[in-house]
PDB file of N, CA and C in Angstrom:
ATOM      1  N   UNK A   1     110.166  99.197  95.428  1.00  0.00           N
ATOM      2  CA  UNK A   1     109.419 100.436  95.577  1.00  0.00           C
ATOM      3  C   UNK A   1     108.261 100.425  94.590  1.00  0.00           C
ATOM      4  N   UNK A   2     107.764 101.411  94.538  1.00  0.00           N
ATOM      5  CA  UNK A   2     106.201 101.445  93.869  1.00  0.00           C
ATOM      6  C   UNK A   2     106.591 102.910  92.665  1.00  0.00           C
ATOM      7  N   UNK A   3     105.743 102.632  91.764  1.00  0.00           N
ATOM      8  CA  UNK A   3     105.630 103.508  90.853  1.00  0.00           C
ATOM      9  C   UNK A   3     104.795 104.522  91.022  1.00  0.00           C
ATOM     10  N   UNK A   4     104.757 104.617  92.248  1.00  0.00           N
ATOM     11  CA  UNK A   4     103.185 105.759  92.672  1.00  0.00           C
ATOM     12  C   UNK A   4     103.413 107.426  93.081  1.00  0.00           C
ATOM     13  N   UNK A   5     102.731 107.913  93.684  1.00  0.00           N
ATOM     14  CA  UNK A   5     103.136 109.358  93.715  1.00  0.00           C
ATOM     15  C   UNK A   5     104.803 109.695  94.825  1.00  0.00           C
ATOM     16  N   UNK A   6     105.476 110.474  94.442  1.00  0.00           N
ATOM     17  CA  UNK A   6     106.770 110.714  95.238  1.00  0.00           C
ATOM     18  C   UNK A   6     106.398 110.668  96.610  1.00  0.00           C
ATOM     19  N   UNK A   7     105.741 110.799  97.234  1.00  0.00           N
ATOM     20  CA  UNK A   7     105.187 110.203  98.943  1.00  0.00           C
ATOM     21  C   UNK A   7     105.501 108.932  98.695  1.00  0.00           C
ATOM     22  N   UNK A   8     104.536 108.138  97.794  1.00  0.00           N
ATOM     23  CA  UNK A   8     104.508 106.855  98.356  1.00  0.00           C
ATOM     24  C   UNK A   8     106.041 106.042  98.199  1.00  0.00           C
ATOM     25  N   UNK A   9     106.722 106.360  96.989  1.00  0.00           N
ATOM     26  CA  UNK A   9     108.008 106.241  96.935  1.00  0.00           C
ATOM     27  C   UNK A   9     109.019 106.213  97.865  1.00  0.00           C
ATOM     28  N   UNK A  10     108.704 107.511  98.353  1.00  0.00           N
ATOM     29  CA  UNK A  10     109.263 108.022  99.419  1.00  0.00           C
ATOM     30  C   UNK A  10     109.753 107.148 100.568  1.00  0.00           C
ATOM     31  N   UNK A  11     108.264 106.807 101.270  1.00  0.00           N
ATOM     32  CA  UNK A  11     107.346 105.961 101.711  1.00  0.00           C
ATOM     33  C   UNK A  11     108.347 104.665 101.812  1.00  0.00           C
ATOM     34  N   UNK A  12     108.390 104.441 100.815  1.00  0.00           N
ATOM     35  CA  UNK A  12     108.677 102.460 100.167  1.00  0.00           C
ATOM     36  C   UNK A  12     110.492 102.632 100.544  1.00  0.00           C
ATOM     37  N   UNK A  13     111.122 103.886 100.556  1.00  0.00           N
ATOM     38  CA  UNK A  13     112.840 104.056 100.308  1.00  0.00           C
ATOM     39  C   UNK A  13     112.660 104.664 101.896  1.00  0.00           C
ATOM     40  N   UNK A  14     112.183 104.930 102.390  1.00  0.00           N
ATOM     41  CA  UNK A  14     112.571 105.110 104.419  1.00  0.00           C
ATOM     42  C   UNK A  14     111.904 103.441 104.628  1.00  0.00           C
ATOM     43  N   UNK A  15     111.383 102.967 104.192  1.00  0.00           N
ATOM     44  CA  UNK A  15     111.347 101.385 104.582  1.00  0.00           C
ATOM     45  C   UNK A  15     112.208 100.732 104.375  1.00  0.00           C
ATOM     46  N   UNK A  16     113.031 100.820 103.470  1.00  0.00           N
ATOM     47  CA  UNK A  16     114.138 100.403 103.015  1.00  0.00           C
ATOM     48  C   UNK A  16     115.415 101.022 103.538  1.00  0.00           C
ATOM     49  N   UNK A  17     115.520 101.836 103.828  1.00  0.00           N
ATOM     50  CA  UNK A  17     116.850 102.310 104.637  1.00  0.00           C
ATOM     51  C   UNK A  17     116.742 102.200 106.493  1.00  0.00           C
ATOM     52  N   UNK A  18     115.705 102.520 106.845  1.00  0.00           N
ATOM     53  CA  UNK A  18     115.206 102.446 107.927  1.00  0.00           C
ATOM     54  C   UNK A  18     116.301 101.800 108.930  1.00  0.00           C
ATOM     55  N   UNK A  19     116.921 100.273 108.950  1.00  0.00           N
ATOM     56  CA  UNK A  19     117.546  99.601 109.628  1.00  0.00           C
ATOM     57  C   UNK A  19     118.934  99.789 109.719  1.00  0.00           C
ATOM     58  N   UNK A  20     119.405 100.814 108.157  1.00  0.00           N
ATOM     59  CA  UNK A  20     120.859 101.283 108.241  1.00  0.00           C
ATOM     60  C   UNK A  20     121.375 102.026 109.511  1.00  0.00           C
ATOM     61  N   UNK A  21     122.348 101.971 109.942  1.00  0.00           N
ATOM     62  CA  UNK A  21     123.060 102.461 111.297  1.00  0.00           C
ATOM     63  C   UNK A  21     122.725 103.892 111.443  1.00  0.00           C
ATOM     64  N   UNK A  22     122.115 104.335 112.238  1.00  0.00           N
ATOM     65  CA  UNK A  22     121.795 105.951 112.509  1.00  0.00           C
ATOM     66  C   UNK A  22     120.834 106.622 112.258  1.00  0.00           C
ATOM     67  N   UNK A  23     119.996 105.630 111.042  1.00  0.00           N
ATOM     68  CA  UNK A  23     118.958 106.626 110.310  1.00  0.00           C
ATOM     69  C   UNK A  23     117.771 106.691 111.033  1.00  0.00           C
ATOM     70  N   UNK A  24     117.093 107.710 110.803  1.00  0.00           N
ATOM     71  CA  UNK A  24     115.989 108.185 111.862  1.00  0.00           C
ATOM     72  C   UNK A  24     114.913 108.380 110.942  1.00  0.00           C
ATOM     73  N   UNK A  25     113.926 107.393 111.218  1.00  0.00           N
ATOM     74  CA  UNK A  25     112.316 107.670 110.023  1.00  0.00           C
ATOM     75  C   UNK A  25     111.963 109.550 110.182  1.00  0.00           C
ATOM     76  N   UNK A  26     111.018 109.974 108.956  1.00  0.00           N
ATOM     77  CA  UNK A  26     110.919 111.365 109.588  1.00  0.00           C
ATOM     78  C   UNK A  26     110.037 111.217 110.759  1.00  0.00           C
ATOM     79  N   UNK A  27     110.029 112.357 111.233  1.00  0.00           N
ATOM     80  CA  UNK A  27     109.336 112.629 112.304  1.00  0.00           C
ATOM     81  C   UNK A  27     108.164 113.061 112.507  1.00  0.00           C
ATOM     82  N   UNK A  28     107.299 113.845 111.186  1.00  0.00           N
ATOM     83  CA  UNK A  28     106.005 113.863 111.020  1.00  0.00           C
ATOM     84  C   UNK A  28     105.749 115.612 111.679  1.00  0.00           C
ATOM     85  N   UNK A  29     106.550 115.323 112.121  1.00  0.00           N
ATOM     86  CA  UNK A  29     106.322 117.202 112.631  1.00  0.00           C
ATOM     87  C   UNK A  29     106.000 118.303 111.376  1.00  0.00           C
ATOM     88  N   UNK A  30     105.938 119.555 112.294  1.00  0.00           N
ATOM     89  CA  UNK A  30     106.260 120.695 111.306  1.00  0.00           C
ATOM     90  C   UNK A  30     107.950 121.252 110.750  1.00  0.00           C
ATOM     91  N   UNK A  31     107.582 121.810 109.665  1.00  0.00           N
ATOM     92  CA  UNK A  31     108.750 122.893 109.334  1.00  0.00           C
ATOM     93  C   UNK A  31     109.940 121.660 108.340  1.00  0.00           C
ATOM     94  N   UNK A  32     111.033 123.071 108.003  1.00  0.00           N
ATOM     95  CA  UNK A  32     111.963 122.611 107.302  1.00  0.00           C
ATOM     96  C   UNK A  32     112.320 120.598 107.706  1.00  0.00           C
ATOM     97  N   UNK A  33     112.548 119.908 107.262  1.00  0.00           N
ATOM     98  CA  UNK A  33     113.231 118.559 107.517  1.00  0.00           C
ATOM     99  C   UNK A  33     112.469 117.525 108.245  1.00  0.00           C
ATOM    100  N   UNK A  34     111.098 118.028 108.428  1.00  0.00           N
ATOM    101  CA  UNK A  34     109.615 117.281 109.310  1.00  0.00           C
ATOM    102  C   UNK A  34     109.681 115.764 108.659  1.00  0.00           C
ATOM    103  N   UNK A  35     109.986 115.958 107.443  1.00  0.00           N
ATOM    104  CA  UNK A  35     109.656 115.209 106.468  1.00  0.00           C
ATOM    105  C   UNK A  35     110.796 114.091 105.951  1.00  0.00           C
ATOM    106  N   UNK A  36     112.165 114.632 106.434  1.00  0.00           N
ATOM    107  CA  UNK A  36     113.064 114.130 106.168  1.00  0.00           C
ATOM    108  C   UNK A  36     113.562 112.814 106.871  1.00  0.00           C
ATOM    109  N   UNK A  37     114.605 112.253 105.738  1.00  0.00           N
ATOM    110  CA  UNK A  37     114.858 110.602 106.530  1.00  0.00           C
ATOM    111  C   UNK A  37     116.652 111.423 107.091  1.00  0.00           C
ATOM    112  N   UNK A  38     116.791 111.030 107.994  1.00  0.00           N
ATOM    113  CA  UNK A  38     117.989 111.785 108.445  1.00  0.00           C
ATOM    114  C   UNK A  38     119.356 110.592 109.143  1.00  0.00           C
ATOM    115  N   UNK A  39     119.885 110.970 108.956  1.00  0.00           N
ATOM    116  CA  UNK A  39     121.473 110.223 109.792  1.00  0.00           C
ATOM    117  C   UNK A  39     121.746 110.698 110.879  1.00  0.00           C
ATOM    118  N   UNK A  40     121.692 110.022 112.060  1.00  0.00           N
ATOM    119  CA  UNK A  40     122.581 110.886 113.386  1.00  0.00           C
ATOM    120  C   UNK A  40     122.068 112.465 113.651  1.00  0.00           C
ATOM    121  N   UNK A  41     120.828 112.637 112.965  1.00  0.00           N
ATOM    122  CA  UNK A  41     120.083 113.921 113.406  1.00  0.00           C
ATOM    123  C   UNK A  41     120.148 115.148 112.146  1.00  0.00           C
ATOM    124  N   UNK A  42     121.109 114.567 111.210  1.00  0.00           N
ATOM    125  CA  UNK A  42     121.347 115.553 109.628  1.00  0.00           C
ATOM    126  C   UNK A  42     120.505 114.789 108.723  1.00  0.00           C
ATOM    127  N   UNK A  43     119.989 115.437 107.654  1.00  0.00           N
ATOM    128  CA  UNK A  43     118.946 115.374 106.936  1.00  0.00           C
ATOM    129  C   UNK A  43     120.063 115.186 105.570  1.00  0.00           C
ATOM    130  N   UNK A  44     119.386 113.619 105.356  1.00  0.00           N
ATOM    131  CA  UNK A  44     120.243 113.136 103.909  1.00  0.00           C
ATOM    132  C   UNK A  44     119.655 112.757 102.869  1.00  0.00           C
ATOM    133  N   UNK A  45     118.120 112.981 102.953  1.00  0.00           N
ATOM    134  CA  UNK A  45     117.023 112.778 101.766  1.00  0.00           C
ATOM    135  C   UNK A  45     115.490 113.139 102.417  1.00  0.00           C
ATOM    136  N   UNK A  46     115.006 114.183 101.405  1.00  0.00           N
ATOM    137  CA  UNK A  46     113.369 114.348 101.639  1.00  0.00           C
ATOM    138  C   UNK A  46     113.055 114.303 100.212  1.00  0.00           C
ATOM    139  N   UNK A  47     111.393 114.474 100.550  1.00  0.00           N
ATOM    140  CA  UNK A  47     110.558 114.624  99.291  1.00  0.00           C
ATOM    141  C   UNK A  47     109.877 116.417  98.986  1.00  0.00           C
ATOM    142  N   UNK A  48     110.667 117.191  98.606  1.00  0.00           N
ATOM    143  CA  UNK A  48     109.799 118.783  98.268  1.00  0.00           C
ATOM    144  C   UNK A  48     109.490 118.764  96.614  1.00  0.00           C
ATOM    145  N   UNK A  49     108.530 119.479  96.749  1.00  0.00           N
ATOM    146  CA  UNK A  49     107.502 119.516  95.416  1.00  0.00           C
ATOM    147  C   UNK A  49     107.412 118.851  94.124  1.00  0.00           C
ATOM    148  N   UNK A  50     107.307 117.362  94.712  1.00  0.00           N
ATOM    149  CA  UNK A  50     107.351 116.135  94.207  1.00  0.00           C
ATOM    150  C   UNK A  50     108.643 115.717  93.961  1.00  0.00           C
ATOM    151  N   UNK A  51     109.768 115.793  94.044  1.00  0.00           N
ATOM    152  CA  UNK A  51     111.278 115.402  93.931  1.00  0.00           C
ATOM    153  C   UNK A  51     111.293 114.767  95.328  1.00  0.00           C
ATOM    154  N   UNK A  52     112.433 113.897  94.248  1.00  0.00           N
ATOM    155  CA  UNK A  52     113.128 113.212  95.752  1.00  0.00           C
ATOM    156  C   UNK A  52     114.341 114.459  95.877  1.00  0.00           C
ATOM    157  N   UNK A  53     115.052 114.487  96.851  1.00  0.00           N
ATOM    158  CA  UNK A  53     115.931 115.823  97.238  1.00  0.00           C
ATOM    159  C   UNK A  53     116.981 114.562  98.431  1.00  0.00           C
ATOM    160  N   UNK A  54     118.445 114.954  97.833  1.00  0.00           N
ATOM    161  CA  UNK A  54     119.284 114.227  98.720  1.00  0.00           C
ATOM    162  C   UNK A  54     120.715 115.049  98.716  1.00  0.00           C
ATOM    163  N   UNK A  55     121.029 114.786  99.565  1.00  0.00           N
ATOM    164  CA  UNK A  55     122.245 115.450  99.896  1.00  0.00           C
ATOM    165  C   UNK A  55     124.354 114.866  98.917  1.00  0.00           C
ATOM    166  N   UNK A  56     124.547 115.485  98.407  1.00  0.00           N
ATOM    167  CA  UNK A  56     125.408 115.345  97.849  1.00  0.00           C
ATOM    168  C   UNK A  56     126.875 115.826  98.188  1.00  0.00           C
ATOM    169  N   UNK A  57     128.072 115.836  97.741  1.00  0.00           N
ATOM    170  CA  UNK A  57     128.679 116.385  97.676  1.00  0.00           C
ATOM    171  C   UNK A  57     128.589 117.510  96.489  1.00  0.00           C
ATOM    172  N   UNK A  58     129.661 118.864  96.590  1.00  0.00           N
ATOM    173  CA  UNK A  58     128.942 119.535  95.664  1.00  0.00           C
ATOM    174  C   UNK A  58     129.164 118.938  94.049  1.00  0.00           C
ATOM    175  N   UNK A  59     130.736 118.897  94.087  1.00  0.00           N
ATOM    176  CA  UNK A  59     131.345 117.585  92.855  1.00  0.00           C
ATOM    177  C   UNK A  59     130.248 116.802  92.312  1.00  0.00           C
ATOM    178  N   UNK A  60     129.912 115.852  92.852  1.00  0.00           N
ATOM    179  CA  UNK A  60     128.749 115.120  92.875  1.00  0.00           C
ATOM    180  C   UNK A  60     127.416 115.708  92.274  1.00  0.00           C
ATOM    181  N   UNK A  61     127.284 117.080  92.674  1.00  0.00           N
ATOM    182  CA  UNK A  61     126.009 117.422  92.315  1.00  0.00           C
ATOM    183  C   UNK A  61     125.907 117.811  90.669  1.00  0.00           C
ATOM    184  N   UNK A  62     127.461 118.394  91.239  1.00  0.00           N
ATOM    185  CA  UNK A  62     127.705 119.473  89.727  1.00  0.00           C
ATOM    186  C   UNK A  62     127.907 117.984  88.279  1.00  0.00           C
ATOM    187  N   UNK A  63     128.341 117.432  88.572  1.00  0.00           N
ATOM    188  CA  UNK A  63     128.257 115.974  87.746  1.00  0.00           C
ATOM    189  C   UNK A  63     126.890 115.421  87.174  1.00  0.00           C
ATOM    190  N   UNK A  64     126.098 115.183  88.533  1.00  0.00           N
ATOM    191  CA  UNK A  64     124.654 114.750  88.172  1.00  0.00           C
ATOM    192  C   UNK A  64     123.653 115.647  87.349  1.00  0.00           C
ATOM    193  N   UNK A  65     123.721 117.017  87.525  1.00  0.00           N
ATOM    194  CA  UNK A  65     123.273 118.088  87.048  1.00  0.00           C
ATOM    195  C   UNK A  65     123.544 118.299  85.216  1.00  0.00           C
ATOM    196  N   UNK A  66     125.007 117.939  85.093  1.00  0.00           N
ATOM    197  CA  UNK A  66     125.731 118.465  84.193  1.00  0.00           C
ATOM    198  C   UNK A  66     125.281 117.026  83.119  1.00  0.00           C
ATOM    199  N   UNK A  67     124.948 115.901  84.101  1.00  0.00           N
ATOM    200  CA  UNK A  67     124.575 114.846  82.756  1.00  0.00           C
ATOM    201  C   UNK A  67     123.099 114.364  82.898  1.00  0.00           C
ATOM    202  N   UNK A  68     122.283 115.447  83.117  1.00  0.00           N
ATOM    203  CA  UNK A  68     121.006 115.232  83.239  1.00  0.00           C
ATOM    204  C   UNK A  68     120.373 114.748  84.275  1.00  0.00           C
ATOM    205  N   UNK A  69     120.824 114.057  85.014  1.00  0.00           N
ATOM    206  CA  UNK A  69     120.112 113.305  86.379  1.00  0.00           C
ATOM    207  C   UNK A  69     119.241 113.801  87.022  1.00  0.00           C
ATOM    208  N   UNK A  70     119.712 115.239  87.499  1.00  0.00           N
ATOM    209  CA  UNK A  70     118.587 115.978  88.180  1.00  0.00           C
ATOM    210  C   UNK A  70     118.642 117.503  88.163  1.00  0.00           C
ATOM    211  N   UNK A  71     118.556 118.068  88.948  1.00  0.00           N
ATOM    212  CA  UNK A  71     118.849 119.943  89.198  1.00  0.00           C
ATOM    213  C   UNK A  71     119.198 120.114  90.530  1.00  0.00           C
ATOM    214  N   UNK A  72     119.769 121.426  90.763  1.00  0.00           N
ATOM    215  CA  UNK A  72     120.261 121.814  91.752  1.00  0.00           C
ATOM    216  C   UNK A  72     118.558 122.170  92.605  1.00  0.00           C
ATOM    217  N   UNK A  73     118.951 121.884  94.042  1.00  0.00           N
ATOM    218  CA  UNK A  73     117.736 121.919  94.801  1.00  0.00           C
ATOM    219  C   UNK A  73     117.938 124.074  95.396  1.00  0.00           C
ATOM    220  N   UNK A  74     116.593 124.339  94.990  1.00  0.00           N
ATOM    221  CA  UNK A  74     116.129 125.534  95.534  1.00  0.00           C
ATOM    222  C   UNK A  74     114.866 125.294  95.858  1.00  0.00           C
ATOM    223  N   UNK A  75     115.027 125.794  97.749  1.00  0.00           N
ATOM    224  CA  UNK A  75     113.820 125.435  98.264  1.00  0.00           C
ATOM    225  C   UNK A  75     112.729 126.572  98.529  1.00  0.00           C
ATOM    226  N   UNK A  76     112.802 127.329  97.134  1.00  0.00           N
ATOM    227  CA  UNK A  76     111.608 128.392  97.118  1.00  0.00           C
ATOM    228  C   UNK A  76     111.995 129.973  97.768  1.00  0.00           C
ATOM    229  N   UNK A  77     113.012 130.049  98.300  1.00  0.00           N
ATOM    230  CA  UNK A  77     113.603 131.099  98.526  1.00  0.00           C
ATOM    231  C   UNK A  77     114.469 132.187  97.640  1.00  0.00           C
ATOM    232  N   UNK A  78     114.616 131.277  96.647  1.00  0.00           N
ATOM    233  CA  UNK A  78     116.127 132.019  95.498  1.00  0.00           C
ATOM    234  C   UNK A  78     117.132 131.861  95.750  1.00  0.00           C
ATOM    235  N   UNK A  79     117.554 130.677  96.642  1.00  0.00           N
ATOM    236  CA  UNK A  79     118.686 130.275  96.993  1.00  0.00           C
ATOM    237  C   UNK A  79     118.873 129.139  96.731  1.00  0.00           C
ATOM    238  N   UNK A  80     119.752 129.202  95.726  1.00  0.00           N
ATOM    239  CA  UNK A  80     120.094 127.221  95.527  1.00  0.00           C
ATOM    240  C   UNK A  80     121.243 126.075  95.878  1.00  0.00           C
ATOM    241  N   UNK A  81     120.879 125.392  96.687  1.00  0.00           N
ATOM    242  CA  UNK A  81     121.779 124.834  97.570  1.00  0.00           C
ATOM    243  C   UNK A  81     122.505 123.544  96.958  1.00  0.00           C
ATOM    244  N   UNK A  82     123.683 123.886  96.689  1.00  0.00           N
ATOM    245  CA  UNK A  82     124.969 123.556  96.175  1.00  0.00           C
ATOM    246  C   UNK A  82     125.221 121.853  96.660  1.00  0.00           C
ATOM    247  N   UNK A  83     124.888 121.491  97.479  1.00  0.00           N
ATOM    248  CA  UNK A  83     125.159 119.947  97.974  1.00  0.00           C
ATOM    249  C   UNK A  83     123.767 119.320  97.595  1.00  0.00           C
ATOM    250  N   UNK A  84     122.906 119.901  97.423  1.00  0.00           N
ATOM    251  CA  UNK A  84     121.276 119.274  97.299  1.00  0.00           C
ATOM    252  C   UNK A  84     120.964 119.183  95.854  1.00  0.00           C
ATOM    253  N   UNK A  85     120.659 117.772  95.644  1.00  0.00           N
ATOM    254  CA  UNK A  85     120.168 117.584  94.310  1.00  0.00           C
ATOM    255  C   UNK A  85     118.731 116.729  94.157  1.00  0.00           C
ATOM    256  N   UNK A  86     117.831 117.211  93.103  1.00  0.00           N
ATOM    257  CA  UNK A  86     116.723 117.287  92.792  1.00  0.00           C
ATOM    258  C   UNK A  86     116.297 116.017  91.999  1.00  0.00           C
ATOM    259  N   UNK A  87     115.773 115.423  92.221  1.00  0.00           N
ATOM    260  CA  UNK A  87     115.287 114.008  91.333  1.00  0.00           C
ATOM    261  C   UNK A  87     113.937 114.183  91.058  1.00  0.00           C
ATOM    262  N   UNK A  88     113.261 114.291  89.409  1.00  0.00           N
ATOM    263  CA  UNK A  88     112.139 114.317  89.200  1.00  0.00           C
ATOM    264  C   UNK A  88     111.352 112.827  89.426  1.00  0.00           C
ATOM    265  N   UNK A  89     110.203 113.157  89.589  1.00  0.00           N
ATOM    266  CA  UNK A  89     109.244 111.579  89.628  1.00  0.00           C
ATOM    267  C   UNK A  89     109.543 110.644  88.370  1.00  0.00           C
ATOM    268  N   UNK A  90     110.129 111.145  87.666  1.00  0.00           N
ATOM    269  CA  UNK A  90     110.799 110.885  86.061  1.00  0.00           C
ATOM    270  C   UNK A  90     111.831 109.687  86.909  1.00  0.00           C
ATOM    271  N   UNK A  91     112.691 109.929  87.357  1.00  0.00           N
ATOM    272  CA  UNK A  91     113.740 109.080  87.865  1.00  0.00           C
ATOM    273  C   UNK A  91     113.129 107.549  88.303  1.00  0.00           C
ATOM    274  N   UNK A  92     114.080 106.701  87.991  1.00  0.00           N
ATOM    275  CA  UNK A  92     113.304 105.270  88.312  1.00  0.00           C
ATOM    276  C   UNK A  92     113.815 104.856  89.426  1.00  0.00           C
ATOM    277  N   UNK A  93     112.622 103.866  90.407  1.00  0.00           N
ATOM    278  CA  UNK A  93     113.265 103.614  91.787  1.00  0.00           C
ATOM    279  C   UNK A  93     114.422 103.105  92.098  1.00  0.00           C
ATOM    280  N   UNK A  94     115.204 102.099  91.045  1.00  0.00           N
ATOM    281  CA  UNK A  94     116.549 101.894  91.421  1.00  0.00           C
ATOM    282  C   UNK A  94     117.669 103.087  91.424  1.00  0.00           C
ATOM    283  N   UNK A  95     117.453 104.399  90.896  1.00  0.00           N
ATOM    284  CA  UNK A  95     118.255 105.416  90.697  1.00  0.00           C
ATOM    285  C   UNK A  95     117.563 106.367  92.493  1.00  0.00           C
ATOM    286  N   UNK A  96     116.572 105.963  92.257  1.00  0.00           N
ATOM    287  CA  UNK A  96     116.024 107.083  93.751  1.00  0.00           C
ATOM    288  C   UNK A  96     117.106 106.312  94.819  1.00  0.00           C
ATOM    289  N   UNK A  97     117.007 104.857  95.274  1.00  0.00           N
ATOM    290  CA  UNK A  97     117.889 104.060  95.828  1.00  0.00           C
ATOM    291  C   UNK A  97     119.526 104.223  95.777  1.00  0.00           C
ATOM    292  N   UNK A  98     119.821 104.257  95.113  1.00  0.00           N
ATOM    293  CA  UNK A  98     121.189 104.274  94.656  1.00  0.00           C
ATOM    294  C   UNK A  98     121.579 105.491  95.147  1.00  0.00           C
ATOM    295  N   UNK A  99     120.205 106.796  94.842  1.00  0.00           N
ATOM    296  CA  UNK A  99     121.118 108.482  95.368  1.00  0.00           C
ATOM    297  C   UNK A  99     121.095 108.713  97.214  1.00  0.00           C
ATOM    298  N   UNK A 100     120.035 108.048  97.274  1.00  0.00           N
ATOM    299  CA  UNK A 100     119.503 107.870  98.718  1.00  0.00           C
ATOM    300  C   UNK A 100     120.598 107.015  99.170  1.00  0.00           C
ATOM    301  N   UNK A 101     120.833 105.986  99.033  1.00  0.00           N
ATOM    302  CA  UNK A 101     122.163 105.488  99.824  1.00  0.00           C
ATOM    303  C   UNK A 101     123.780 105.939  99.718  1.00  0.00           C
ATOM    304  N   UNK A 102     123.868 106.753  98.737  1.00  0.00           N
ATOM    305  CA  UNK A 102     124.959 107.541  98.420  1.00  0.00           C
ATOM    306  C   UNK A 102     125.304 108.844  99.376  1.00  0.00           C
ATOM    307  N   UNK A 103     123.579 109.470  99.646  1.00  0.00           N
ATOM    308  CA  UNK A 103     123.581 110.569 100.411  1.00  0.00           C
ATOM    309  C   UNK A 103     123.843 109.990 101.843  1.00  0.00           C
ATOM    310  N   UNK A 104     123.293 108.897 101.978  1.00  0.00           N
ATOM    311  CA  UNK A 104     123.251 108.199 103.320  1.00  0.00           C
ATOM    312  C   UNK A 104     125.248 108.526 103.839  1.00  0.00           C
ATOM    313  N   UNK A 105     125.669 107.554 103.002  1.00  0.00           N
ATOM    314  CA  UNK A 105     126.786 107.532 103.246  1.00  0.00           C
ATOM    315  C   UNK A 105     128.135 108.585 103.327  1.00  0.00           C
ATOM    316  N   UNK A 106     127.597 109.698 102.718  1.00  0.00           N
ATOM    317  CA  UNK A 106     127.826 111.039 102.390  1.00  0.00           C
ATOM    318  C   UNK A 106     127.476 111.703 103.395  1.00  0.00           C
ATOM    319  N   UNK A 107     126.478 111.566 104.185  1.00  0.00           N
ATOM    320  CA  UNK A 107     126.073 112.437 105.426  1.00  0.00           C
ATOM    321  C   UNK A 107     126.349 111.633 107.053  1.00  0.00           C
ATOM    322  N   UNK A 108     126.062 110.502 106.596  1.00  0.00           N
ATOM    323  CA  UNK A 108     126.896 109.911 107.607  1.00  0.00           C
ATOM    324  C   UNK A 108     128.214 109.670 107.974  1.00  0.00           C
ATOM    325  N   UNK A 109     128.996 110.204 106.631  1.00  0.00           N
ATOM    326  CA  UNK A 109     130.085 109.853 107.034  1.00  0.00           C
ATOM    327  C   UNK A 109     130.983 108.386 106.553  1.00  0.00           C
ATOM    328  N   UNK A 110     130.465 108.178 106.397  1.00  0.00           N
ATOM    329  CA  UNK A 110     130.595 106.331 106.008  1.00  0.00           C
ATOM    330  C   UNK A 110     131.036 106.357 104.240  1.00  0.00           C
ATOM    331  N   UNK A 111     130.939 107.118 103.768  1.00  0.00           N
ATOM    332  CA  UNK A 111     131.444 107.301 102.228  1.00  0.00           C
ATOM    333  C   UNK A 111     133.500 106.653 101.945  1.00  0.00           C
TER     334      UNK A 111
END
């Protein structure tokens, strides 16, 4: 992956998962999950306001949270969603990888 803005990151980790069983590049559309790399049609990693954002268990989240890794994801509403965790551009691409295939497997099922 590239050290460049969370798009291009982004970018470089749906190239890289791309061929795993189910996953669907985003779709480029509008609205919630346009943006998202998804499993079997569920959304298991996007990029919102520069974070990578992936789907967790909540265990999982409350762990990553609790030892710095990232924050709980709130997507601007005041609601913060308990399975979704927040990765700053701070995070290095082998850790973006590692959460991204975790969520993969977590939303697919395959865990």
């Amino acid at each position: 992956m590239t050290d460049g803005t969370p798009e291009s990151r982004f970018a470089s980790l749906t190239a890289e998962l791309i061929g795993s069983p189910g996953v669907e590049p985003p779709d480029g559309g509008r609205g919630f999950g346009a943006g998202a790399l998804k499993v079997d049609g569920r959304i298991f990693a996007m990029v919102s306001g520069g974070t990578l954002v992936v789907k967790l268990p909540r265990d999982r989240v409350d762990a990553l949270v609790e030892d710095g890794t990232g924050t709980r994801f709130e997507p601007g509403t005041g609601r913060v969603m308990r399975e979704w965790l927040a990765l700053g551009a701070d995070t290095d691409d082998a850790r973006w990888v590692a959460l991204a295939r975790e969520a993969l497997a977590f939303v697919g099922g395959r865990a």
